[in-house]
C-alpha atoms as a PDB file:
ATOM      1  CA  UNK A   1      43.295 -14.412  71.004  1.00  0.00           C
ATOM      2  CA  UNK A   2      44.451 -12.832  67.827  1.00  0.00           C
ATOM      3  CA  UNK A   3      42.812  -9.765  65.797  1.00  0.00           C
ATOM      4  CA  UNK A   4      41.751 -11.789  63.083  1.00  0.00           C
ATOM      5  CA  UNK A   5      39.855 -14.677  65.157  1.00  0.00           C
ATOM      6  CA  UNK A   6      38.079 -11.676  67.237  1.00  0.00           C
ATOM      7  CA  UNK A   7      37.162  -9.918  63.711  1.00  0.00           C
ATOM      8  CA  UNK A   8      35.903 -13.613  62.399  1.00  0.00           C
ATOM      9  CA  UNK A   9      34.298 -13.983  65.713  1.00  0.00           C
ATOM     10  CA  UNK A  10      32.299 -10.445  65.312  1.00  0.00           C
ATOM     11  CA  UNK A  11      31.530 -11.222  61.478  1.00  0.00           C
ATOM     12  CA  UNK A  12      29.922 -14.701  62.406  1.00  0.00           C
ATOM     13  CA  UNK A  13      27.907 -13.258  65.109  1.00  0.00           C
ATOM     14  CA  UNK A  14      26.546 -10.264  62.709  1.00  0.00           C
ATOM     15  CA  UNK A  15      25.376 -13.216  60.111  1.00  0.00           C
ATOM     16  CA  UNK A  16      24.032 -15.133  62.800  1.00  0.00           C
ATOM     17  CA  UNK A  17      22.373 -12.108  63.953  1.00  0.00           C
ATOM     18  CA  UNK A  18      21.178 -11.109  60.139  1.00  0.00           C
ATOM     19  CA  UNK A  19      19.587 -14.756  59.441  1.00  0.00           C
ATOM     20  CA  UNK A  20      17.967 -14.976  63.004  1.00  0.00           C
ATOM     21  CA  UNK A  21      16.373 -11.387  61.820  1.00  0.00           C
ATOM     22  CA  UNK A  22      15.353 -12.863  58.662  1.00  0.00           C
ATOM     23  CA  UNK A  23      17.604 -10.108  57.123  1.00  0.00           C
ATOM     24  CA  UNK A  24      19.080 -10.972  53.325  1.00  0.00           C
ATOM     25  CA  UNK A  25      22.743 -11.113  53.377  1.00  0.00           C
ATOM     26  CA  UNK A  26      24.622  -7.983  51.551  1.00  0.00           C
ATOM     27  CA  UNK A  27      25.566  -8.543  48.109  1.00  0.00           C
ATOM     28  CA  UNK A  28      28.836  -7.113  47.500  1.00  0.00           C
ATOM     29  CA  UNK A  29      32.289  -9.348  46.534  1.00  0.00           C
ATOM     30  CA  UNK A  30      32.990 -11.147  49.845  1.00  0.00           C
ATOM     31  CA  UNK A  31      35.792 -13.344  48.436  1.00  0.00           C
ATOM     32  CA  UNK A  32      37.618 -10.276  47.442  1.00  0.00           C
ATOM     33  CA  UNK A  33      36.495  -8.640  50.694  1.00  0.00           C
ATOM     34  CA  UNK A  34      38.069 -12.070  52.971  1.00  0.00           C
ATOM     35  CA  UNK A  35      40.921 -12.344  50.788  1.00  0.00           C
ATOM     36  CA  UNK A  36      41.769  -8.216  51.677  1.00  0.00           C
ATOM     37  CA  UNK A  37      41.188  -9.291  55.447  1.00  0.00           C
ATOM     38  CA  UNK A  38      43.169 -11.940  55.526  1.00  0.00           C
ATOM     39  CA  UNK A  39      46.368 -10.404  53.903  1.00  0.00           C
ATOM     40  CA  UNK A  40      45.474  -7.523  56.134  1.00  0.00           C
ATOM     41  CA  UNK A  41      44.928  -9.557  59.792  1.00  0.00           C
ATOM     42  CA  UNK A  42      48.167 -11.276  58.565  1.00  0.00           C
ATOM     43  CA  UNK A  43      50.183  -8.455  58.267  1.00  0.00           C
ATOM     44  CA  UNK A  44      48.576  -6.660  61.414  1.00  0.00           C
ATOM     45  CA  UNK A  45      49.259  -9.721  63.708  1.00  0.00           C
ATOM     46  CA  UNK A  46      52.804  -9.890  62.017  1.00  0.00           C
ATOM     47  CA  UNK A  47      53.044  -6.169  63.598  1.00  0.00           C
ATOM     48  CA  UNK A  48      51.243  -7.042  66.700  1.00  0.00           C
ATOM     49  CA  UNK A  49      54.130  -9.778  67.728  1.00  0.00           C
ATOM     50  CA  UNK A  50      56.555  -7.077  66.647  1.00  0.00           C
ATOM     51  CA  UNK A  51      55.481  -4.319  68.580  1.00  0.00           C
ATOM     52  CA  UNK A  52      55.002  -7.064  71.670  1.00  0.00           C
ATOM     53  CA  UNK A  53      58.544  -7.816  71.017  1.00  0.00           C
ATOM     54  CA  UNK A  54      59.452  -4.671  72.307  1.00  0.00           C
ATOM     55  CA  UNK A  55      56.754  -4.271  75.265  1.00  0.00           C
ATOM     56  CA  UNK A  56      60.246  -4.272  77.560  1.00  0.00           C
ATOM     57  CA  UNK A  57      61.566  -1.162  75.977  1.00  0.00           C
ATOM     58  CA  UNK A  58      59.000   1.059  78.053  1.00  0.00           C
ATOM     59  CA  UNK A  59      55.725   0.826  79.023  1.00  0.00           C
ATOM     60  CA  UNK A  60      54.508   4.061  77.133  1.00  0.00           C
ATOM     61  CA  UNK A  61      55.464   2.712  74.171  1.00  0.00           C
ATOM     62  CA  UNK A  62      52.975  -0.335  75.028  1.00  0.00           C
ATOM     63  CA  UNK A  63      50.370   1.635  75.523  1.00  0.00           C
ATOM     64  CA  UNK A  64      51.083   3.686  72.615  1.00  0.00           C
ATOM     65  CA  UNK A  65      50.351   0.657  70.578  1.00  0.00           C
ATOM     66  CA  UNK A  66      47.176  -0.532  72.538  1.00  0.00           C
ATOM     67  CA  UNK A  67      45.889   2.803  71.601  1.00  0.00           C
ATOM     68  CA  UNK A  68      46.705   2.329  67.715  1.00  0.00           C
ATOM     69  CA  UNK A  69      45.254  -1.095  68.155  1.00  0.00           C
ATOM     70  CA  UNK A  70      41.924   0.193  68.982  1.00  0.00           C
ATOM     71  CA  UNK A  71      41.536   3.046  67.353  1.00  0.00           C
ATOM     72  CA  UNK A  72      42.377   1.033  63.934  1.00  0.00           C
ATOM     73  CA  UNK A  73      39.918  -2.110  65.193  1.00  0.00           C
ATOM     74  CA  UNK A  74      36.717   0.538  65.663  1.00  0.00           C
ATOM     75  CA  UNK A  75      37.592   1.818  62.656  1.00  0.00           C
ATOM     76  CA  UNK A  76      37.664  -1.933  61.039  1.00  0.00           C
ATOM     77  CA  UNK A  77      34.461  -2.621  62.598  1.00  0.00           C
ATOM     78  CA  UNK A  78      33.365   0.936  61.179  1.00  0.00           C
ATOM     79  CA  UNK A  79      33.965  -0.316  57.581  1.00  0.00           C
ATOM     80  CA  UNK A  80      32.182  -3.712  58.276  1.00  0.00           C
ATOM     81  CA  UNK A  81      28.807  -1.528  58.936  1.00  0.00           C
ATOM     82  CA  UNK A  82      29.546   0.288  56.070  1.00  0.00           C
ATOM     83  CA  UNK A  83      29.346  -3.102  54.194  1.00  0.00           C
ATOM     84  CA  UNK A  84      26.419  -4.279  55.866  1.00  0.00           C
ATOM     85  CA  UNK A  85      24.217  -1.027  54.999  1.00  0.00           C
ATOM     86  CA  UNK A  86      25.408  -1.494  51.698  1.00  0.00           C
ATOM     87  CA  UNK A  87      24.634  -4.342  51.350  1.00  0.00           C
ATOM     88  CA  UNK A  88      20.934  -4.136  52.607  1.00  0.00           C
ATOM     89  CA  UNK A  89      21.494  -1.210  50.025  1.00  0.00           C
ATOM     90  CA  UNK A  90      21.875  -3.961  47.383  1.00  0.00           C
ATOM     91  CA  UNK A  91      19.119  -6.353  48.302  1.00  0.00           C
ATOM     92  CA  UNK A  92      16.402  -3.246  48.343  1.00  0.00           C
ATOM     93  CA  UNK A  93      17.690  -2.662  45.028  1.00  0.00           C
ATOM     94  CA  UNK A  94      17.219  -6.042  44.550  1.00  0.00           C
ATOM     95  CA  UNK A  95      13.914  -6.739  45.348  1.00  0.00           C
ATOM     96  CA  UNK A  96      12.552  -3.438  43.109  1.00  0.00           C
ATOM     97  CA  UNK A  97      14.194  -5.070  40.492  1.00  0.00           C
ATOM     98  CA  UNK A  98      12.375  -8.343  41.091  1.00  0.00           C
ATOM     99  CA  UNK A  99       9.221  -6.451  41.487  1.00  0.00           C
ATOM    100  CA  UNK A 100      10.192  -4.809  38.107  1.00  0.00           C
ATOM    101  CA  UNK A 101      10.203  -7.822  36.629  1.00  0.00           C
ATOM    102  CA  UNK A 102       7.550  -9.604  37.969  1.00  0.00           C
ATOM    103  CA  UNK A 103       4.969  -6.414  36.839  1.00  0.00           C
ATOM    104  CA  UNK A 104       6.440  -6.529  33.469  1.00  0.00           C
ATOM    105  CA  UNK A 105       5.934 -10.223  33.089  1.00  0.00           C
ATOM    106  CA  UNK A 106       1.760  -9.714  34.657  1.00  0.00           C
ATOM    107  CA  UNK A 107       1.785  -7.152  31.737  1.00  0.00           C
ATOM    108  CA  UNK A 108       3.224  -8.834  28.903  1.00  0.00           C
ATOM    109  CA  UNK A 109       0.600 -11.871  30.189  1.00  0.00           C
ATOM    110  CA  UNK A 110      -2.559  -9.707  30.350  1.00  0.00           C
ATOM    111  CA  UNK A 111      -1.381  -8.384  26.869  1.00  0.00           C
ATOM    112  CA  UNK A 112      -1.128 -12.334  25.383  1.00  0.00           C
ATOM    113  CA  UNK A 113      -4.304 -12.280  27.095  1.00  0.00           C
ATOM    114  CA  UNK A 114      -5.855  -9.574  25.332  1.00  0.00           C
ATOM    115  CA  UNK A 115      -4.252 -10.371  21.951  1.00  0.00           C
ATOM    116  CA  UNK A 116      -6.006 -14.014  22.038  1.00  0.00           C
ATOM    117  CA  UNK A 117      -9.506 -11.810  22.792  1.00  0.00           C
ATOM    118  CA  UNK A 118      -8.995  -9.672  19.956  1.00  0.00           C
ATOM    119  CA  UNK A 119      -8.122 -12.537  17.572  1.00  0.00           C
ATOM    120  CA  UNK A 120     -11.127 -14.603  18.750  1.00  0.00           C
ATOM    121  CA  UNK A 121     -13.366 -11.810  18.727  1.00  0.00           C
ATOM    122  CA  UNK A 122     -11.629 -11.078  14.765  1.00  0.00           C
ATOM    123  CA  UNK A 123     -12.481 -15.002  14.197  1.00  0.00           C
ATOM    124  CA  UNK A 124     -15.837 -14.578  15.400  1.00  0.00           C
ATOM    125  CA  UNK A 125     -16.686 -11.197  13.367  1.00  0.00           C
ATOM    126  CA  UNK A 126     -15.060 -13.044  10.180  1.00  0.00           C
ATOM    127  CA  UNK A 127     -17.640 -15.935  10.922  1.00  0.00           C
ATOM    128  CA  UNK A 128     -20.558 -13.714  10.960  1.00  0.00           C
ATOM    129  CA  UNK A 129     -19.490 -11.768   7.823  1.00  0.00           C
ATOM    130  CA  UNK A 130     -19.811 -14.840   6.254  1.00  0.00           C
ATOM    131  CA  UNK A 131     -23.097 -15.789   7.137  1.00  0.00           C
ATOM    132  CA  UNK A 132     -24.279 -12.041   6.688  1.00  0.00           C
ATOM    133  CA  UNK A 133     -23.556 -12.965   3.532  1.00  0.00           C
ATOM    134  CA  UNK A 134     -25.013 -16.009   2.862  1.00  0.00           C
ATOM    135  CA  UNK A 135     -28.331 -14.567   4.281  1.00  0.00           C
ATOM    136  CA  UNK A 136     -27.617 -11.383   1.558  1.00  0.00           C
ATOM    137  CA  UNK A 137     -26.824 -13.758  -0.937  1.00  0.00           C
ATOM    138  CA  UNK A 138     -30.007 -16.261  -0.381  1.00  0.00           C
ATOM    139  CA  UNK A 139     -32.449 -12.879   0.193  1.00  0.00           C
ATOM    140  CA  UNK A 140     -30.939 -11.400  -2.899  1.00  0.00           C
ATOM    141  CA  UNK A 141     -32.127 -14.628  -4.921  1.00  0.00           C
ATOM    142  CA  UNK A 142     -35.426 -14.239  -3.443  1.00  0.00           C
ATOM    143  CA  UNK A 143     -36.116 -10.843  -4.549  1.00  0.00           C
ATOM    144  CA  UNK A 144     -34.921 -11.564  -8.146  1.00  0.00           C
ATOM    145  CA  UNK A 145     -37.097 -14.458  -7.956  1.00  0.00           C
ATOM    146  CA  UNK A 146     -40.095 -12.514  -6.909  1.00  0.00           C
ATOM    147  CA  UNK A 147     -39.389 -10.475  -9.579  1.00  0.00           C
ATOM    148  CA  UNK A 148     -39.136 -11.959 -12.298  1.00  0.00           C
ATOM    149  CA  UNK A 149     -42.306 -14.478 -10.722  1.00  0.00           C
ATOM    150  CA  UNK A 150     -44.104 -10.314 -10.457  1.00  0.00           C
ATOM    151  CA  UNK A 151     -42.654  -9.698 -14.422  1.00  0.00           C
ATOM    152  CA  UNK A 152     -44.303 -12.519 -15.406  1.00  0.00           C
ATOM    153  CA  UNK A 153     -47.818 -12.150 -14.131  1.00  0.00           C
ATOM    154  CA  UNK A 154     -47.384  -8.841 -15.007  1.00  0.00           C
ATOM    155  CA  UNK A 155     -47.295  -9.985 -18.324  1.00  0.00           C
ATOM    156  CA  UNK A 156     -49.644 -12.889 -18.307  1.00  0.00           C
ATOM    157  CA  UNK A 157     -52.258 -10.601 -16.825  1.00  0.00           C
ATOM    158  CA  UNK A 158     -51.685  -7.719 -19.384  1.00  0.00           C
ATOM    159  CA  UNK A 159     -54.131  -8.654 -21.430  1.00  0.00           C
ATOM    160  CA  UNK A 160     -56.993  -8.764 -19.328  1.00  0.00           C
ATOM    161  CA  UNK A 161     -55.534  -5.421 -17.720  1.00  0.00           C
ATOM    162  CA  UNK A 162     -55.838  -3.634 -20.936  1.00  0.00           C
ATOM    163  CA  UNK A 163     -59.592  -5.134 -21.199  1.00  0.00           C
ATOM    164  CA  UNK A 164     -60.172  -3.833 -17.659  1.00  0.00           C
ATOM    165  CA  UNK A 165     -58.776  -0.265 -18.317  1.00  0.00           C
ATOM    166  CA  UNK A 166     -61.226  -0.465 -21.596  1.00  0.00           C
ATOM    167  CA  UNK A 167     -64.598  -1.490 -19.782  1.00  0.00           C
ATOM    168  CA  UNK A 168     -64.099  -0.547 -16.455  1.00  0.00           C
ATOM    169  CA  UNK A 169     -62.754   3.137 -17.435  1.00  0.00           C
ATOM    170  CA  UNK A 170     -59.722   2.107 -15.270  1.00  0.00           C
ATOM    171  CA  UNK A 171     -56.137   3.359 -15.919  1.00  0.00           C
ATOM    172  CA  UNK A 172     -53.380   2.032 -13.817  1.00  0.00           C
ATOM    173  CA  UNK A 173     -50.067   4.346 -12.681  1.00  0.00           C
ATOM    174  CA  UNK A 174     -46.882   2.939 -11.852  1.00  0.00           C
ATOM    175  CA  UNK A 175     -45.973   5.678  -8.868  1.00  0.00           C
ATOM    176  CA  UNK A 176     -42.533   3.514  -8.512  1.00  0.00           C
ATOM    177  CA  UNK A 177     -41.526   0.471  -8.004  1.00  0.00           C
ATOM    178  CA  UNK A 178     -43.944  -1.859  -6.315  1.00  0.00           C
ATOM    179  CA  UNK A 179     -46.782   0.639  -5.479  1.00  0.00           C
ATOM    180  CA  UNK A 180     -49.782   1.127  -8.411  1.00  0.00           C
ATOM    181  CA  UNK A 181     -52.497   3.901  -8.321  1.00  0.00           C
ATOM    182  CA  UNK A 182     -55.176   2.578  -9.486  1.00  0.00           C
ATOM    183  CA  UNK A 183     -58.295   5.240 -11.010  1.00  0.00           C
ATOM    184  CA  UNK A 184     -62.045   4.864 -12.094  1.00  0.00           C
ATOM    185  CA  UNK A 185     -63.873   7.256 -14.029  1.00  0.00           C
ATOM    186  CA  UNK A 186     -68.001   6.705 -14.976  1.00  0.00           C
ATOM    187  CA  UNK A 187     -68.270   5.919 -11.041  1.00  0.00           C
ATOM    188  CA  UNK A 188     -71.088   8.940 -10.195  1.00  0.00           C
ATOM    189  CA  UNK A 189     -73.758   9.200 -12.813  1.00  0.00           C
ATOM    190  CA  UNK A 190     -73.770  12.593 -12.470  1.00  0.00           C
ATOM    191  CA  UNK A 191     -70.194  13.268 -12.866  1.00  0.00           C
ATOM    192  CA  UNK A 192     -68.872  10.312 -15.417  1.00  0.00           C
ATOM    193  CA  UNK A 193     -65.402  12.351 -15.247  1.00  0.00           C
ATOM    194  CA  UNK A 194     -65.091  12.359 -11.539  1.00  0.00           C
ATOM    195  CA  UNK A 195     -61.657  10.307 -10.325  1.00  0.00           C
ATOM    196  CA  UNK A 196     -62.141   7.013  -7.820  1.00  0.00           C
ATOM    197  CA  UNK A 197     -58.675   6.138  -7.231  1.00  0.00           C
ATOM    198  CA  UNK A 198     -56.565   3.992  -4.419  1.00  0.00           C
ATOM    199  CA  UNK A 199     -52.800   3.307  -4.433  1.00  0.00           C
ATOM    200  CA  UNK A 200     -51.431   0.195  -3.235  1.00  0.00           C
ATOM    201  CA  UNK A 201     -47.745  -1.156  -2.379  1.00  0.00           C
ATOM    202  CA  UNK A 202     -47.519  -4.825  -3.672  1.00  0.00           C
ATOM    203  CA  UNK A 203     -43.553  -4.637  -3.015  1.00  0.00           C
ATOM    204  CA  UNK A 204     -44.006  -6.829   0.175  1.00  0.00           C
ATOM    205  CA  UNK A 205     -45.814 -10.502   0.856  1.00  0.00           C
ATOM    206  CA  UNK A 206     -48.951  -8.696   2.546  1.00  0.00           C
ATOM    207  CA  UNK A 207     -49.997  -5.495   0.480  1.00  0.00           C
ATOM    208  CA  UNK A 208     -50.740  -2.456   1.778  1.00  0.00           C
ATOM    209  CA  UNK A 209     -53.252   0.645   0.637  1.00  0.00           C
ATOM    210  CA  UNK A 210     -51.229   3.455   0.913  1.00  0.00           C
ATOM    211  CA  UNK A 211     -54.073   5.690  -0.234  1.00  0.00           C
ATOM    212  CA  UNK A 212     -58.040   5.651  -0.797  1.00  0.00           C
ATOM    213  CA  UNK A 213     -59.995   8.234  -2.130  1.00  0.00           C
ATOM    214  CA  UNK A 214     -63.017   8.319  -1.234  1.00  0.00           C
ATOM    215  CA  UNK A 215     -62.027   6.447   1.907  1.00  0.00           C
ATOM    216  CA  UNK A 216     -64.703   3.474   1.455  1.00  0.00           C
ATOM    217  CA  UNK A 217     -65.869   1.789   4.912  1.00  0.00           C
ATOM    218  CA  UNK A 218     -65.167  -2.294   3.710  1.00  0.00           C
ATOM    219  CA  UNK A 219     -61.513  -1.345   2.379  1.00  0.00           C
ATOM    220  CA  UNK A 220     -59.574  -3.178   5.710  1.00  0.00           C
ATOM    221  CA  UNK A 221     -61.967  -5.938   4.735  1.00  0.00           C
ATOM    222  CA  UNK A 222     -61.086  -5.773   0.854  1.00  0.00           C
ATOM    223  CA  UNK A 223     -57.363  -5.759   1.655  1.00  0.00           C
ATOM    224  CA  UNK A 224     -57.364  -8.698   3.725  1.00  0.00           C
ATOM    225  CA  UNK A 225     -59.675 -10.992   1.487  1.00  0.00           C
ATOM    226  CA  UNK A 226     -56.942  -9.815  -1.091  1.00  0.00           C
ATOM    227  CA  UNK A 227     -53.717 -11.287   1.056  1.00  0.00           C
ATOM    228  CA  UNK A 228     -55.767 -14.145   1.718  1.00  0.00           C
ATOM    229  CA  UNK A 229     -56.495 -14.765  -1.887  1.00  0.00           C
ATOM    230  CA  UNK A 230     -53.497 -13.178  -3.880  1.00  0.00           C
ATOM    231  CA  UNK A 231     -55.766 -12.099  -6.303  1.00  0.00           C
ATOM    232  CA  UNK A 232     -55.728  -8.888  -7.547  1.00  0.00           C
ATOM    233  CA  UNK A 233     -57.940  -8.508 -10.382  1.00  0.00           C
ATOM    234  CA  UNK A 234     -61.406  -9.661  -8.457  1.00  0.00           C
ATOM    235  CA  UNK A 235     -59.992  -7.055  -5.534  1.00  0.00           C
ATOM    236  CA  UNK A 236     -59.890  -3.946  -8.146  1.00  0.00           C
ATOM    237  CA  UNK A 237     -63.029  -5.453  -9.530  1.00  0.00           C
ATOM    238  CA  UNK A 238     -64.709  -5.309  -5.731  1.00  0.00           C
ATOM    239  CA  UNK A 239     -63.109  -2.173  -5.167  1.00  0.00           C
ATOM    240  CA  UNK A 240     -64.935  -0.054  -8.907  1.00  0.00           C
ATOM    241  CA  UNK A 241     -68.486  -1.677  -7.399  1.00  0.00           C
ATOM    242  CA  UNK A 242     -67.234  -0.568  -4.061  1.00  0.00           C
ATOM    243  CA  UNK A 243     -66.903   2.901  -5.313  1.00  0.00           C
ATOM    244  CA  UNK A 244     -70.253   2.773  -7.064  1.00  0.00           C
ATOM    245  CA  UNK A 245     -71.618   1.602  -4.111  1.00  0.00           C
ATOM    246  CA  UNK A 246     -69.995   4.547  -2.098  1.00  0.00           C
ATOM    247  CA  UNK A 247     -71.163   7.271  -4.825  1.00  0.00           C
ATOM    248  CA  UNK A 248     -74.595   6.181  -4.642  1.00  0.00           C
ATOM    249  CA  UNK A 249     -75.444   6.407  -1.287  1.00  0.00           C
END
């Protein structure tokens, strides 16, 4: 049996051994590796059948080479190990690599992930901008329209305001916009000068008194026959006989 086949024999058995141990094979240039062991097996056999050429010239120098023989085969095998931890060098290297990878490609897909959130949520918040306003622009029409539908009774009813401020000593302050004081005089007999006066908010559907002075017991009852009715001028009229009512007792 030659070097070479006992070095092939030895190789084979280590893979064997490595895929029976589930082991991945070292990753290093194995052609160039076989091709180097094969010149090199040549050319040691070559010397081999020299050297036992001359066995007959003395047995020392036999043994001389037997010793060579093995001291240069453990240091063959020696180099193979050095190959194999290498290798298994390689495939840990390998696998963090692969590992690498594989976390930057969960990344990149939780970040596609996230981006298609952020655009829906963008698509959504552009969708309810829009209706915002819609709503603004509808509610905005409304209040102009109860405006002007406010300007205009305002106007319609001056007349009869200005006849109410003359008999019913009544004079009528804008505080601002939407809320009226409205204040009698010639209430108490005694004192004709003496101020009667509420303040009411007519900026909203369902108008509020704000203020009453004197505080007269039916007001709540006043106010609400007022929503009910929407009319103003019999409520001022019911609140002066209200007041008279309230000075007299």
């Amino acid at each position: 049996m030659s070097l070479n086949t006992f070095s092939e024999e030895n190789s084979n058995e280590i893979d064997s051994s490595n895929e029976a141990l589930n082991i991945p094979k070292p990753q290093f240039p194995y052609d160039e590796y076989t091709e180097v062991k094969k010149i090199f097996f040549n050319n040691f056999d070559n010397w081999i059948e020299k050297k036992k050429a001359g066995i007959e010239e003395g047995k020392q120098l036999h043994l001389k080479a037997a010793f060579k023989d093995r001291a240069q085969k453990t240091e063959i095998l020696n180099q193979m190990k050095i190959y194999e931890n290498k290798g298994i060098e390689y495939s840990k290297a390998l696998e963090k690599e692969r590992e690498k990878a594989e976390n930057l490609t969960n990344q990149l897909s939780e970040k596609k992930k996230l981006k298609f959130q952020l655009l829906s949520r963008r698509d959504e918040l552009i969708n309810m901008k829009k209706e915002l306003e819609i709503r603004l622009k509808e509610k905005r029409k409304e209040l102009e329209y109860r405006k002007m539908e406010k300007e205009e009774q305002m106007i319609k009813n001056e007349p009869e305001l200005n006849f109410y401020e003359n008999t019913l000593a009544l004079k009528m302050t804008p505080i601002k916009e939407g809320i009226i004081e409205f204040a009698f005089t010639n209430i108490n007999k005694e004192l004709n000068s003496k101020k009667y006066y509420f303040v009411i908010d007519v900026s909203n559907k369902n108008y509020k008194i704000l203020e009453c002075q004197p505080k007269i017991p039916e007001i709540n009852n006043l106010l609400d026959n007022l929503n009910d009715t929407r009319n103003l001028y019999d409520f001022i009229k019911l609140m002066r006989i209200a007041f008279i009512n309230y000075s007299n007792n």
